[in-house]
N, C-alpha and C. Protein backbone atom coordinates (compact mmCIF):
# COMPACT_ATOMS: atom_id res chain seq x y z
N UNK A 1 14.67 -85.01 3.01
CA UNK A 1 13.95 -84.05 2.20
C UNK A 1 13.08 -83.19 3.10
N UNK A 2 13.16 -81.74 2.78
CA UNK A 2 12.61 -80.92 3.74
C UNK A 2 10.79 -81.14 3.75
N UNK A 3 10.19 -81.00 4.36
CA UNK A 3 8.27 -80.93 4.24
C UNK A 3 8.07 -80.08 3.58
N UNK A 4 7.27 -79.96 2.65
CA UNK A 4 6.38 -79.20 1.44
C UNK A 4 5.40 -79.12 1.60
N UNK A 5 4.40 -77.75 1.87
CA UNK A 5 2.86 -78.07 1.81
C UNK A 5 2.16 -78.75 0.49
N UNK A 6 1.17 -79.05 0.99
CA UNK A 6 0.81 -80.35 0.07
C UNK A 6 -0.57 -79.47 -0.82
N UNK A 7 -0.20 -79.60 -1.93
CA UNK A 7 -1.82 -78.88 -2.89
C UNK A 7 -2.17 -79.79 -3.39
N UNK A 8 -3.91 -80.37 -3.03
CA UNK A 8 -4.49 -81.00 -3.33
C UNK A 8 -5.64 -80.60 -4.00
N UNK A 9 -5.93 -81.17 -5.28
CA UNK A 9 -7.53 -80.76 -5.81
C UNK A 9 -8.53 -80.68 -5.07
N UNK A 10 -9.42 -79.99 -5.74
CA UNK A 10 -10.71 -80.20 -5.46
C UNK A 10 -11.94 -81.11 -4.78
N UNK A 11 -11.45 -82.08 -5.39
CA UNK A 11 -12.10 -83.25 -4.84
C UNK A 11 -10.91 -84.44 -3.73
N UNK A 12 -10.60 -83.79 -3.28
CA UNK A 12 -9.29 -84.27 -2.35
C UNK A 12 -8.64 -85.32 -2.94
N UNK A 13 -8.34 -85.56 -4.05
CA UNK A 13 -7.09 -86.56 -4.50
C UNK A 13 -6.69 -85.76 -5.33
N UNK A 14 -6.00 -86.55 -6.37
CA UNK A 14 -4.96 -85.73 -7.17
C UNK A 14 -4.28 -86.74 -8.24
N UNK A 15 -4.05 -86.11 -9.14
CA UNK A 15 -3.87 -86.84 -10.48
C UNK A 15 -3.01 -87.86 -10.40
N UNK A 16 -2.92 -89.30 -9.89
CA UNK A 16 -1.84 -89.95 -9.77
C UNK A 16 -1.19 -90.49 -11.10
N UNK A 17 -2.33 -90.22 -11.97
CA UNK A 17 -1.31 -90.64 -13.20
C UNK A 17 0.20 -90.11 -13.46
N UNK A 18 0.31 -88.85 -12.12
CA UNK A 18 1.69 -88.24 -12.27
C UNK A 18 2.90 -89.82 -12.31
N UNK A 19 2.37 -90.32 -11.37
CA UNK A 19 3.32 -91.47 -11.16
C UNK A 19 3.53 -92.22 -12.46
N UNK A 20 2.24 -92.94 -13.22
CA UNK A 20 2.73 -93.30 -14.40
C UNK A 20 3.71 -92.17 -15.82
N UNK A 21 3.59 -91.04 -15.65
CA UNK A 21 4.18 -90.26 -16.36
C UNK A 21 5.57 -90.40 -15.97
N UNK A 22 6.05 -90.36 -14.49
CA UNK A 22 7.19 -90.53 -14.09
C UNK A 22 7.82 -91.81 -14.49
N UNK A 23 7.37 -92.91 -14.46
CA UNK A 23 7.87 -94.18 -15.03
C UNK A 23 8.07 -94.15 -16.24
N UNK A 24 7.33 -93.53 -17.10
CA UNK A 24 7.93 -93.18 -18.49
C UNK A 24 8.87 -92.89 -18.68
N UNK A 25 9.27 -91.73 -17.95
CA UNK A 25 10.26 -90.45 -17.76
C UNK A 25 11.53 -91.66 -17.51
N UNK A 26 11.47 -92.49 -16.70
CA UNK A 26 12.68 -93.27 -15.74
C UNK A 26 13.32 -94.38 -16.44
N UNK A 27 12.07 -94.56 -17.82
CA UNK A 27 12.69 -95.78 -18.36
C UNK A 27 13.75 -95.48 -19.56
N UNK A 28 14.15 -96.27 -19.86
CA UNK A 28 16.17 -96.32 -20.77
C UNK A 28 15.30 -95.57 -21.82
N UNK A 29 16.04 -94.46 -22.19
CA UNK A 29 15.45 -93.89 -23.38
C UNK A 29 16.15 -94.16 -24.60
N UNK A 30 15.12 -94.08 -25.58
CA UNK A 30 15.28 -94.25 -26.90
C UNK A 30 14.27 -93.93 -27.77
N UNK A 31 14.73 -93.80 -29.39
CA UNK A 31 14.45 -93.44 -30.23
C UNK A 31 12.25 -93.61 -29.83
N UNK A 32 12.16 -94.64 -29.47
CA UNK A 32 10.86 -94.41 -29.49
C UNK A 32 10.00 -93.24 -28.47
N UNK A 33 10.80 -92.61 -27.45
CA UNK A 33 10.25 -91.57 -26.89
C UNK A 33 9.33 -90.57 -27.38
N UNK A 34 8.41 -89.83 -26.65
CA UNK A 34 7.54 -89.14 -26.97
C UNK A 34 9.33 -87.87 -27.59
N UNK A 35 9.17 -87.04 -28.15
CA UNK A 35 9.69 -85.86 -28.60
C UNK A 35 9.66 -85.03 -27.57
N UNK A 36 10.57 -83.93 -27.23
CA UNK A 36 10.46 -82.92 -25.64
C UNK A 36 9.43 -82.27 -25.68
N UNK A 37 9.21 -82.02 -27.18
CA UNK A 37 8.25 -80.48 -26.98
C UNK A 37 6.75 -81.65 -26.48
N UNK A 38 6.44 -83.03 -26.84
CA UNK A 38 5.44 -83.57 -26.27
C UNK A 38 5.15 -83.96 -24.87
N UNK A 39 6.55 -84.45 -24.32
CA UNK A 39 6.89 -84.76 -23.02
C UNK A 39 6.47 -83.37 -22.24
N UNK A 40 6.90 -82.02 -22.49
CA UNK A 40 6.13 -81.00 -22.04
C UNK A 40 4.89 -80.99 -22.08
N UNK A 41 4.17 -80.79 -23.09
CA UNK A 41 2.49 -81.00 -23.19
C UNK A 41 2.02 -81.41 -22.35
N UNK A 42 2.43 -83.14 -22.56
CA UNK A 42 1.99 -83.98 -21.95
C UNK A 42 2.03 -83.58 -19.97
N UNK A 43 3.49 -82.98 -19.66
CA UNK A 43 3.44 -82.62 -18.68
C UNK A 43 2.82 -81.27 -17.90
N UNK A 44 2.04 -80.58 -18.86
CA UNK A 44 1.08 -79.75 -18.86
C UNK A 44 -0.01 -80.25 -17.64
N UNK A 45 -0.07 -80.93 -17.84
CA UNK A 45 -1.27 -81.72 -17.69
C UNK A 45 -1.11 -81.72 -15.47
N UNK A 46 -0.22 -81.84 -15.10
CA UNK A 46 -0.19 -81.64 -14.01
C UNK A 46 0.35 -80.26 -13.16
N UNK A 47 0.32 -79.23 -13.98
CA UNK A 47 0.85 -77.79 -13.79
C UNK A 47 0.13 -77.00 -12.49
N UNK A 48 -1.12 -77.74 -12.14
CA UNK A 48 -1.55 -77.44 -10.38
C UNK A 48 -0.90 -78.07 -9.84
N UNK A 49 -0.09 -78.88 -9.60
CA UNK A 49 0.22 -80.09 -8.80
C UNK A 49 1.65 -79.32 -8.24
N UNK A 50 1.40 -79.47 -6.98
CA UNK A 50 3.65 -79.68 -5.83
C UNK A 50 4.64 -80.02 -7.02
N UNK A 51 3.95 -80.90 -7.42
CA UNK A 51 5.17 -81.65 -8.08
C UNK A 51 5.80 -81.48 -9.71
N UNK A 52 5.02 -79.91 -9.69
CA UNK A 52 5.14 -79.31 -11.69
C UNK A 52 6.68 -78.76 -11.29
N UNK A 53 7.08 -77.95 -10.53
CA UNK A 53 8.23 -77.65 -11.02
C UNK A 53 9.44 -78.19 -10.53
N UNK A 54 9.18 -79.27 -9.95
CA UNK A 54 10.11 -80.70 -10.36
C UNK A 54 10.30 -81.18 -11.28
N UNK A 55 8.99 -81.61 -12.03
CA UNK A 55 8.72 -82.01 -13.66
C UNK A 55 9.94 -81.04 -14.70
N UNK A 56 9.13 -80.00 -14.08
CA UNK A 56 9.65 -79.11 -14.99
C UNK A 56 11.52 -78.67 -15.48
N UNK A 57 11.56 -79.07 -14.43
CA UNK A 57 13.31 -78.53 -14.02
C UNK A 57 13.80 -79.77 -14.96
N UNK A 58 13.13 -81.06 -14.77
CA UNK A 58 13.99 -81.91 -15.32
C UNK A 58 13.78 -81.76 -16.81
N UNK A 59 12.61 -81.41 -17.40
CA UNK A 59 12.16 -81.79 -19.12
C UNK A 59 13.16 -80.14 -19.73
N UNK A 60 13.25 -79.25 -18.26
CA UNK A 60 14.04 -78.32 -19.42
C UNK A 60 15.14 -78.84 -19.47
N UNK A 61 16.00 -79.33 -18.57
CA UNK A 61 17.39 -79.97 -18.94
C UNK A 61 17.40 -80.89 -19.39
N UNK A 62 16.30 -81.91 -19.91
CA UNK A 62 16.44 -82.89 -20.86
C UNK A 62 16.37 -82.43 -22.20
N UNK A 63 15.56 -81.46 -22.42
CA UNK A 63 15.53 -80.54 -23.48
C UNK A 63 16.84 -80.20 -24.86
N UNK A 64 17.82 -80.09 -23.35
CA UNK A 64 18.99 -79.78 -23.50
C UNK A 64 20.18 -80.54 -24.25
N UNK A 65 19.51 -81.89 -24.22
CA UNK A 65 20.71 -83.20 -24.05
C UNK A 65 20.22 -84.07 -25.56
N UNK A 66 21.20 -84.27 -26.47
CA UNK A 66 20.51 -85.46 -27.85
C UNK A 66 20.04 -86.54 -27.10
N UNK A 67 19.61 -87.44 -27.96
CA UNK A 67 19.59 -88.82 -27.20
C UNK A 67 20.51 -89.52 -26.82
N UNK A 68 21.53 -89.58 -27.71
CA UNK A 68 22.98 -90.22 -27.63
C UNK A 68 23.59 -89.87 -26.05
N UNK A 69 23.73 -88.28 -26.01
CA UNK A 69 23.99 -87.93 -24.35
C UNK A 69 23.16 -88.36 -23.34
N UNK A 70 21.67 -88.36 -23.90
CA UNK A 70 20.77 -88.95 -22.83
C UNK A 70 21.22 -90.40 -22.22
N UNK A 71 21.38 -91.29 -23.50
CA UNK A 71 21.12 -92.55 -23.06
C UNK A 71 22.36 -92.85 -22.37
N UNK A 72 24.09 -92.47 -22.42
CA UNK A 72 24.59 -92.97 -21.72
C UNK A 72 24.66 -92.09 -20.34
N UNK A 73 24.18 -90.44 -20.15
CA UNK A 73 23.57 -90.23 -19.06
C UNK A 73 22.81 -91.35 -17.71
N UNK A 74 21.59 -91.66 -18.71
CA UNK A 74 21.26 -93.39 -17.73
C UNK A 74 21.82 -94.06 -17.62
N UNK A 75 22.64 -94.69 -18.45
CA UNK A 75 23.41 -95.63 -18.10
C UNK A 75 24.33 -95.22 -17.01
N UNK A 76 24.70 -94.29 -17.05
CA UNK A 76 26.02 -93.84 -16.08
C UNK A 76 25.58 -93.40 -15.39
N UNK A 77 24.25 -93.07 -14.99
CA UNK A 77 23.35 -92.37 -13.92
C UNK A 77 22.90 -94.38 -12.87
N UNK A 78 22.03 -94.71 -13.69
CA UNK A 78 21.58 -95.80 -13.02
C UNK A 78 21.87 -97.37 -13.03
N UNK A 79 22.76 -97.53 -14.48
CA UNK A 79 23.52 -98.65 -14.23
C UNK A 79 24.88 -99.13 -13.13
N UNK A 80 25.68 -97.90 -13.55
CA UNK A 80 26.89 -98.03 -13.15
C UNK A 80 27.46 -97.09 -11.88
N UNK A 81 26.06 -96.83 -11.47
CA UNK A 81 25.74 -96.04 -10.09
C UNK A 81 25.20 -96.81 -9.09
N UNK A 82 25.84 -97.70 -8.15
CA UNK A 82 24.70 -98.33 -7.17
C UNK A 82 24.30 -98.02 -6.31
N UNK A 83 24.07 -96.55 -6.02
CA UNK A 83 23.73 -95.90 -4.77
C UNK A 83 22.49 -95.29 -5.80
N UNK A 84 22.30 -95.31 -6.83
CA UNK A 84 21.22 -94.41 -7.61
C UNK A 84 20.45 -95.70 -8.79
N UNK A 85 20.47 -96.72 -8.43
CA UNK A 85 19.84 -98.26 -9.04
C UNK A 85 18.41 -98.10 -8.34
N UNK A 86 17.32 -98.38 -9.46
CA UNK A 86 16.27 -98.18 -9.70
C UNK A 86 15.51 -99.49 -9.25
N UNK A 87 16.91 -100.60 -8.29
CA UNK A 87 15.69 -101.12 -7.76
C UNK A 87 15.97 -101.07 -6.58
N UNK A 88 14.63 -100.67 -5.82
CA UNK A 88 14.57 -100.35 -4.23
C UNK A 88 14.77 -101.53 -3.22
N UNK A 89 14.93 -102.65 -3.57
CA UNK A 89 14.86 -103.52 -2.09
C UNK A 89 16.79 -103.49 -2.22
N UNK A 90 17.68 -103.32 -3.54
CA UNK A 90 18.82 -102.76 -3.15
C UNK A 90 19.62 -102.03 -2.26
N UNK A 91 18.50 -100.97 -1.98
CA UNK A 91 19.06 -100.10 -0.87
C UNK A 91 18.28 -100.37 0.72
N UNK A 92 17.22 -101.28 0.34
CA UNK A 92 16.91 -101.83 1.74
C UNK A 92 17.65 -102.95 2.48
N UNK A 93 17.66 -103.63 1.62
CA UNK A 93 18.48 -104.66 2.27
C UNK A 93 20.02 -105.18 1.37
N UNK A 94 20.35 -104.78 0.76
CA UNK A 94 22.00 -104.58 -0.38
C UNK A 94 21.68 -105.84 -0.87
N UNK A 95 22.59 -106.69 -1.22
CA UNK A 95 22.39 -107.86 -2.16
C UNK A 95 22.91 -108.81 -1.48
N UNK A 96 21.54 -109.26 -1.06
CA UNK A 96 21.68 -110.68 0.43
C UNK A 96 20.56 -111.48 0.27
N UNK A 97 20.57 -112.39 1.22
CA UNK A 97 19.05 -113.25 0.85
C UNK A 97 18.37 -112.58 1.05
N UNK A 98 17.94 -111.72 1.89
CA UNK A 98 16.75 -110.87 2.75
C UNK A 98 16.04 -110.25 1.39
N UNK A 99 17.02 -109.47 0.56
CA UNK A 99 16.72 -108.66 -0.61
C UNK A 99 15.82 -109.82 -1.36
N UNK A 100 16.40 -111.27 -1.71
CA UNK A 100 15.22 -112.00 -2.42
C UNK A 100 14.14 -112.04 -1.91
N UNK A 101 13.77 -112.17 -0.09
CA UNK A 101 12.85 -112.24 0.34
C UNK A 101 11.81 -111.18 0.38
N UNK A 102 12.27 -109.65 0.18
CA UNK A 102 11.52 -108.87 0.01
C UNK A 102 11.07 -108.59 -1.61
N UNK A 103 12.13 -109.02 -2.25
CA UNK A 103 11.07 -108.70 -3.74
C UNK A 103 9.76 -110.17 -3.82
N UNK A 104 10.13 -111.26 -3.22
CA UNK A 104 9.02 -112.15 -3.38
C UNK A 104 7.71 -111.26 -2.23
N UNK A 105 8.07 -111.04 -1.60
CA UNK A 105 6.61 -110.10 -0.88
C UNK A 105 6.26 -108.92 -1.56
N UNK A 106 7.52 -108.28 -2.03
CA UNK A 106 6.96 -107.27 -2.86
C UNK A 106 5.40 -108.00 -4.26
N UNK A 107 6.14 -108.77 -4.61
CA UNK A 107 5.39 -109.37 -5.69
C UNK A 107 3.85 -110.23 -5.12
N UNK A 108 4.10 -110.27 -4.08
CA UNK A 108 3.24 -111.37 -2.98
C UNK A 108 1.97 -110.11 -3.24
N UNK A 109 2.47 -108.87 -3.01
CA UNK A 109 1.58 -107.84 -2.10
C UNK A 109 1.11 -107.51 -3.14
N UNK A 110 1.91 -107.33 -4.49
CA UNK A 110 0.88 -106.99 -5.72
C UNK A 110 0.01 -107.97 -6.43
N UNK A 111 0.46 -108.98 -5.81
CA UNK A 111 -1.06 -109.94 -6.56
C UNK A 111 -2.10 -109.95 -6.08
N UNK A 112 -1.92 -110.01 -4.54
CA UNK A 112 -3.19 -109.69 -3.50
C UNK A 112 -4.09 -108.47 -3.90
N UNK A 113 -3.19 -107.20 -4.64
CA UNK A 113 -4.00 -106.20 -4.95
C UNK A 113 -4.66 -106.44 -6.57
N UNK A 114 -4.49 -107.53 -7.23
CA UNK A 114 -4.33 -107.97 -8.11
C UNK A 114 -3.91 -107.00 -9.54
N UNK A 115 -2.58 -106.41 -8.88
CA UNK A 115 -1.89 -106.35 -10.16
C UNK A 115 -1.08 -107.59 -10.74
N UNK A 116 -0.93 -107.50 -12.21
CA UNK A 116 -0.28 -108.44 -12.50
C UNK A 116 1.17 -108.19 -13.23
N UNK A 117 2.39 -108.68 -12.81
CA UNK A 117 3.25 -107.97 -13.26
C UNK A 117 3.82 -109.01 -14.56
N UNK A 118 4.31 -107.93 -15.55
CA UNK A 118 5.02 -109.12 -16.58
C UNK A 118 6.12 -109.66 -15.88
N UNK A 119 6.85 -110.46 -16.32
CA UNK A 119 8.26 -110.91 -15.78
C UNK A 119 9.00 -110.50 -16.26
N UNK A 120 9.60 -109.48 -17.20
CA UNK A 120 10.44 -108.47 -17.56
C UNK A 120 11.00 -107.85 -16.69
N UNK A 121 10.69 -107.98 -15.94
CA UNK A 121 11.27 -106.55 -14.62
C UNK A 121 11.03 -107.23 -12.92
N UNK A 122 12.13 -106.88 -12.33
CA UNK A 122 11.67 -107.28 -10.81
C UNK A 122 10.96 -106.33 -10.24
N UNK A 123 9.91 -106.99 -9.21
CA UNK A 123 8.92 -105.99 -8.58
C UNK A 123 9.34 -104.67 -7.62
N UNK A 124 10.81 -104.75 -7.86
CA UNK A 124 11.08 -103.85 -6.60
C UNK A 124 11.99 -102.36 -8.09
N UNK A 125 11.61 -103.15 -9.03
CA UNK A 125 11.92 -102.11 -10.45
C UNK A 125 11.22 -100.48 -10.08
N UNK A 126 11.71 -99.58 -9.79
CA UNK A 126 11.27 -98.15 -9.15
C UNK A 126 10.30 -97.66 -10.72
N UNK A 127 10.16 -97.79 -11.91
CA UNK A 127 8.93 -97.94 -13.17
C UNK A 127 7.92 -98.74 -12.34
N UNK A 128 8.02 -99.75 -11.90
CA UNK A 128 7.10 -100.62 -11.67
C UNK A 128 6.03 -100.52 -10.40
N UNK A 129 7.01 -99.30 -9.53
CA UNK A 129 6.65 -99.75 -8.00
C UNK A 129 5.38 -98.12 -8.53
N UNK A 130 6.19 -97.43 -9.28
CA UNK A 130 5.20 -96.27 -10.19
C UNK A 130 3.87 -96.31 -10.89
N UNK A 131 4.02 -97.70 -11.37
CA UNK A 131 2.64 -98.21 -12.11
C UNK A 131 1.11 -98.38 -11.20
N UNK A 132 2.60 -99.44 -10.21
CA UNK A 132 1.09 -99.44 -9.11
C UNK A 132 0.66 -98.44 -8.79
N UNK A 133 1.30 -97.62 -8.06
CA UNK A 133 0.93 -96.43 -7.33
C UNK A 133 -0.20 -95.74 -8.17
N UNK A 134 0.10 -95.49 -9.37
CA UNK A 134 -1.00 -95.06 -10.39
C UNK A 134 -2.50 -95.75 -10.19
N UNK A 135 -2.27 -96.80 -9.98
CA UNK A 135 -3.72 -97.64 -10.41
C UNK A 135 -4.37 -98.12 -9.09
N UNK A 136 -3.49 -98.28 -7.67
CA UNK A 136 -4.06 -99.36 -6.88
C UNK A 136 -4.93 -98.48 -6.04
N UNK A 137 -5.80 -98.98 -5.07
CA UNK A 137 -6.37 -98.60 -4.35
C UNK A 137 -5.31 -97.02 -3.07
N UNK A 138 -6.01 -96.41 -2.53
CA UNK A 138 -5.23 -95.43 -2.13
C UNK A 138 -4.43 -95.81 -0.84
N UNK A 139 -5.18 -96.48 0.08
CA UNK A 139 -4.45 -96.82 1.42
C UNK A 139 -3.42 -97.86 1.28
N UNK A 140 -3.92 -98.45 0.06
CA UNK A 140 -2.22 -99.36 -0.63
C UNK A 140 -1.49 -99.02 -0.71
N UNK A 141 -1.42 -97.87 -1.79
CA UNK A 141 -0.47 -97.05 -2.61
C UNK A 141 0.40 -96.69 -1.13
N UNK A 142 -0.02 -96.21 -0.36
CA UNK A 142 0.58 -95.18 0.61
C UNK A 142 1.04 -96.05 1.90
N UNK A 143 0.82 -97.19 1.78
CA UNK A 143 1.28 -98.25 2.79
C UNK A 143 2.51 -99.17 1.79
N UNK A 144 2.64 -99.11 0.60
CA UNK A 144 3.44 -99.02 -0.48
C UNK A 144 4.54 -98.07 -0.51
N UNK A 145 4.06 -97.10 -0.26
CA UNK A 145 5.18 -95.80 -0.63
C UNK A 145 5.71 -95.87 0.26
N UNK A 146 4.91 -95.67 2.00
CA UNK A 146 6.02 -95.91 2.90
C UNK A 146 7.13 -96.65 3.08
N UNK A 147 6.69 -97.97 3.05
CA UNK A 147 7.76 -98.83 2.68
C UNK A 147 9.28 -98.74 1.89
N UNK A 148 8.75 -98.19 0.39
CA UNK A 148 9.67 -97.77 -0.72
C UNK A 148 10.52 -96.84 -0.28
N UNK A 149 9.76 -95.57 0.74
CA UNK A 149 10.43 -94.13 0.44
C UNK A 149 11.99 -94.08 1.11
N UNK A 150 12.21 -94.61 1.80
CA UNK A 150 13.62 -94.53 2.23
C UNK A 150 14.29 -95.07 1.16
N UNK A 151 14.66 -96.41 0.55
CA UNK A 151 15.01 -96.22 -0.90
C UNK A 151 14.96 -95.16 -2.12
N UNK A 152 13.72 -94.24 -1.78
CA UNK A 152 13.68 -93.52 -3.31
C UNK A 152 14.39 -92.35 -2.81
N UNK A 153 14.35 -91.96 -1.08
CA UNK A 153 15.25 -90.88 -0.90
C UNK A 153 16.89 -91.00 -0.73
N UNK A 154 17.05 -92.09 -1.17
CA UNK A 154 18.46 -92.89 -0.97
C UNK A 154 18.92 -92.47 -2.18
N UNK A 155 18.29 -92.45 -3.26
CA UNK A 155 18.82 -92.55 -4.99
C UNK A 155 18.64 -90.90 -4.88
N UNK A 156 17.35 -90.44 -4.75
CA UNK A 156 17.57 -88.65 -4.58
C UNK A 156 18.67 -88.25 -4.16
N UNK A 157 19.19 -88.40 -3.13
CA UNK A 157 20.02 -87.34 -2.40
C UNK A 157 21.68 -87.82 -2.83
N UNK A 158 21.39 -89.49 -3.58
CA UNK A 158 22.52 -89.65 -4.20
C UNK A 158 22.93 -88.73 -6.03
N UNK A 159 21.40 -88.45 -6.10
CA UNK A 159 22.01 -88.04 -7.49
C UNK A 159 22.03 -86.38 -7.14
N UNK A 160 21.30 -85.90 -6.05
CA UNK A 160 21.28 -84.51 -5.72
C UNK A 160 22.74 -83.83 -5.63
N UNK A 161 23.55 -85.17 -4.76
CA UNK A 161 24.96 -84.57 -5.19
C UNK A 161 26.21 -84.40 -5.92
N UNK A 162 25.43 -84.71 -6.98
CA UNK A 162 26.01 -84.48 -8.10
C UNK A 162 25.66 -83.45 -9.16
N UNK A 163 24.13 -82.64 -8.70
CA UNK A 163 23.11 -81.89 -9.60
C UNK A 163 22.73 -82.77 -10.64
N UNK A 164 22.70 -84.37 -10.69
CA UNK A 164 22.02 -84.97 -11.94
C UNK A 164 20.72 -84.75 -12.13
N UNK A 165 20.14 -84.75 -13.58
CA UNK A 165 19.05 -83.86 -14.00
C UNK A 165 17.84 -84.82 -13.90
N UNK A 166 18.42 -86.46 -13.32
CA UNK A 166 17.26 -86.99 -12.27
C UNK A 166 16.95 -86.55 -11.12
N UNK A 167 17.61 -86.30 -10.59
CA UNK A 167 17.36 -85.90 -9.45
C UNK A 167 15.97 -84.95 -9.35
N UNK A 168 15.55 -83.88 -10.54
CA UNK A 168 14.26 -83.34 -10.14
C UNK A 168 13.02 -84.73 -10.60
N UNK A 169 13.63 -85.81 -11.40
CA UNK A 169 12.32 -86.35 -11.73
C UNK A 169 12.49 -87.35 -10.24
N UNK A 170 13.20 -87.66 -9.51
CA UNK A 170 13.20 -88.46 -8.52
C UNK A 170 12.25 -87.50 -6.98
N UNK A 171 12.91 -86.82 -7.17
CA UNK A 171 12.11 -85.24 -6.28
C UNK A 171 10.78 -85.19 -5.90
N UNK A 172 10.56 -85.74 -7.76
CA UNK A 172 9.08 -85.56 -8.00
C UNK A 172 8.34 -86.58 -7.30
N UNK A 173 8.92 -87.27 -7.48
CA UNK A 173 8.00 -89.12 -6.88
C UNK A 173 8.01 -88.62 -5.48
N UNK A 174 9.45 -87.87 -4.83
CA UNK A 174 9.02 -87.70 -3.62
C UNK A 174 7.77 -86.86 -2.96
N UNK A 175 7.67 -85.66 -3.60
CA UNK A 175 6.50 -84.67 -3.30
C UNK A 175 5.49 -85.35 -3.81
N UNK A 176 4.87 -85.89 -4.92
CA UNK A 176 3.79 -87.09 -5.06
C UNK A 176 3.88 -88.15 -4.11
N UNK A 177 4.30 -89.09 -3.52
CA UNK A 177 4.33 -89.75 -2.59
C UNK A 177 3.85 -88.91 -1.23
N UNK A 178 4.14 -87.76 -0.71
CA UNK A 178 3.68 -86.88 0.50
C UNK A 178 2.44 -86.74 0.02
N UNK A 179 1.89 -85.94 -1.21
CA UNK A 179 0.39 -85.75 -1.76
C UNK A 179 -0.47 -87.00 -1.77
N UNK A 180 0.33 -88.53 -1.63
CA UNK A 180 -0.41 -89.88 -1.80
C UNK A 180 -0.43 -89.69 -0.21
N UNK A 181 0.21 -89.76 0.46
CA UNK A 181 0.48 -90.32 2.09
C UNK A 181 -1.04 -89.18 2.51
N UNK A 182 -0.97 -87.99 2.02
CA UNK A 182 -1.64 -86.76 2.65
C UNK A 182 -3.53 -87.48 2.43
N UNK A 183 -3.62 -88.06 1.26
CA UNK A 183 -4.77 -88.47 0.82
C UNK A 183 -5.97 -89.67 1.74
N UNK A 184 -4.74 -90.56 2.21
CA UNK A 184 -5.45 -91.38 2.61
C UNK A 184 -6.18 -91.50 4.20
């Protein structure tokens, strides 16, 4: 991914709740979703930010799609795609012991920060690795992201070639992740 100058607020950080908005965005959709025209609003909300017309590119082409197209979109985007699977120690280490050993540190590293994760989801779940980022301390987050980002640019540039209409919400995590790295 090429370097982007980085626009940062005022008070030198920057809205990370982008990240929890993005985990919204990433999870299996259904009937209970916010509505588009809200998902816009809502994405109002970060329209100073690098990372709005990433947002943006994707909610107009989701715009576009019923739910019915949406949902097997994901499915056929991130199930039955394993170069574009939403969990990252996949593309770090493929599916070997090593991979168990890094989601138990993954999980190791978020208790120490004391998040607590449900057991619904493995820690290396790309929603999940989003949550933190939202909430944890900053030199975490970004000693976090490093780690992650070769995985999340692994699933980008896999769905980039295809023009899938993740690909701008994956984009996004990337230019937020540079605005997290830039912060600390």
């Amino acid at each position: 991914m090429e370097k982007t100058p980085i626009s940062i607020n005022y008070d030198n950080q920057f809205d990370r709740s982008v990240f929890q908005f993005i985990a919204y965005l990433l999870q299996y959709p259904d009937k209970k979703w916010l509505q588009w025209k809200e998902l816009v609003m809502e994405a109002q909300q970060f329209a100073g930010m690098l990372i709005y017309p990433a947002l943006m590119k994707f909610l107009n082409e989701l715009g576009d799609i019923s739910l019915e197209d949406l949902m097997k979109k994901y499915v056929d985007t991130f199930d039955f795609n394993k170069n574009a699977a939403l969990y990252l120690t996949y593309h770090l280490a493929g599916d070997n012991r090593e991979r168990g050993i890094l989601l138990l540190e993954l999980k190791d590293f978020y208790r120490k920060t004391g998040f607590i994760m449900n057991n619904e989801e493995l820690s290396d779940y790309l929603p999940v690795v989003l949550e933190f980022l939202a909430i944890a301390p900053i030199r975490v987050c970004s000693e976090l992201f490093s780690k992650v980002k070769p995985a999340i640019e692994i699933i980008y540039e896999e769905l980039k070639k295809t023009s899938n209409l993740y690909a701008h919400l994956i984009q996004s995590i990337l230019i937020a992740g540079e605005m997290l790295e830039s912060c600390d």
